[in-house]
Protein backbone atom coordinates (compact mmCIF):
# COMPACT_ATOMS: atom_id res chain seq x y z
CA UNK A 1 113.41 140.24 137.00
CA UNK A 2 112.44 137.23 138.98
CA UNK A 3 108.61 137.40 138.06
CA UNK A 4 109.56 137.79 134.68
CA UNK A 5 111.30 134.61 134.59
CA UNK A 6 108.55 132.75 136.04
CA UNK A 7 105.90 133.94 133.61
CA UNK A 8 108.30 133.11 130.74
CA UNK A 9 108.79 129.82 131.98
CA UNK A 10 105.35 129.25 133.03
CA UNK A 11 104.12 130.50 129.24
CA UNK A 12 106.40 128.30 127.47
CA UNK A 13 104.89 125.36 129.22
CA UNK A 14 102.06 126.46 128.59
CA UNK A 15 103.01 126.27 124.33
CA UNK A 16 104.82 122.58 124.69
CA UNK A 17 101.73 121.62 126.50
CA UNK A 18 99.68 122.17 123.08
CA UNK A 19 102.25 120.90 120.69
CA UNK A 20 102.54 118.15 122.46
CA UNK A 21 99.10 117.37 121.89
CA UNK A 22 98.14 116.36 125.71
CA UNK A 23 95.00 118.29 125.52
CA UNK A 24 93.71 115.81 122.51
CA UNK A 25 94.69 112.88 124.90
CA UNK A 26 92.91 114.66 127.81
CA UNK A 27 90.13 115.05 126.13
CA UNK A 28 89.11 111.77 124.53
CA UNK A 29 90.80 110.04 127.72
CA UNK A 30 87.26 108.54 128.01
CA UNK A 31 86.90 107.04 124.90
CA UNK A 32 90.93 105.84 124.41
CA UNK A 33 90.90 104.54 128.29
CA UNK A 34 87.49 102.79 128.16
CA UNK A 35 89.33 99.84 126.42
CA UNK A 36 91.93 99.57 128.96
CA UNK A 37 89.57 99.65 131.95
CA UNK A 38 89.79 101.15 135.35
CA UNK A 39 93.58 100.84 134.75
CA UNK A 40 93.82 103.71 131.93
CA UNK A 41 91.62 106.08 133.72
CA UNK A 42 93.66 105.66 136.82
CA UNK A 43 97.19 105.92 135.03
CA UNK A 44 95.97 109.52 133.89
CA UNK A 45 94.92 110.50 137.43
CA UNK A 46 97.89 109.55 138.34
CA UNK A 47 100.03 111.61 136.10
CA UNK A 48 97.73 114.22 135.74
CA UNK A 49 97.32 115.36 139.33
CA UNK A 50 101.13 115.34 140.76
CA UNK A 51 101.83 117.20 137.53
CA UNK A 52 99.06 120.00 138.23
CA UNK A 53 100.33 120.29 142.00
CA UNK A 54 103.72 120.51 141.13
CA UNK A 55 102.93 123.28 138.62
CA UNK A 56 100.63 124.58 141.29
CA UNK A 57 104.04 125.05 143.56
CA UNK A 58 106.20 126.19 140.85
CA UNK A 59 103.88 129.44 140.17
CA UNK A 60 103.00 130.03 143.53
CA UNK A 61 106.78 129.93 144.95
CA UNK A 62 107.65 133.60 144.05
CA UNK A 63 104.59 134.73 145.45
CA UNK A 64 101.79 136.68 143.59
């Protein structure tokens, strides 16, 4: 029952993600951040890395 929950939860991120649209952002992070500078490209690192490890955690905490 526990597994189940995770894979729920870890699928309906997985949905929000897309509507949310982060992928588009993601992937012309070049082109929108080139105006900002170094700044932009660093402000997605940061956000995009803590975000992955804490996923990372999340999934890996039942076990596999």
């Amino acid at each position: 029952m526990k597994l189940h929950y995770f894979c729920l939860l870890a699928s309906l991120l997985m949905v929000f993600q897309q509507f949310r649209g982060v992928n588009g952002i993601v992937f012309y992070a070049t082109s929108i951040f080139e105006s900002a500078g170094r700044v932009g490209t660093l402000a997605l690192v940061a956000t995009t890395v803590p975000m992955t490890v804490t996923g990372t955690v999340l999934m890996d905490r039942p076990g596999r």
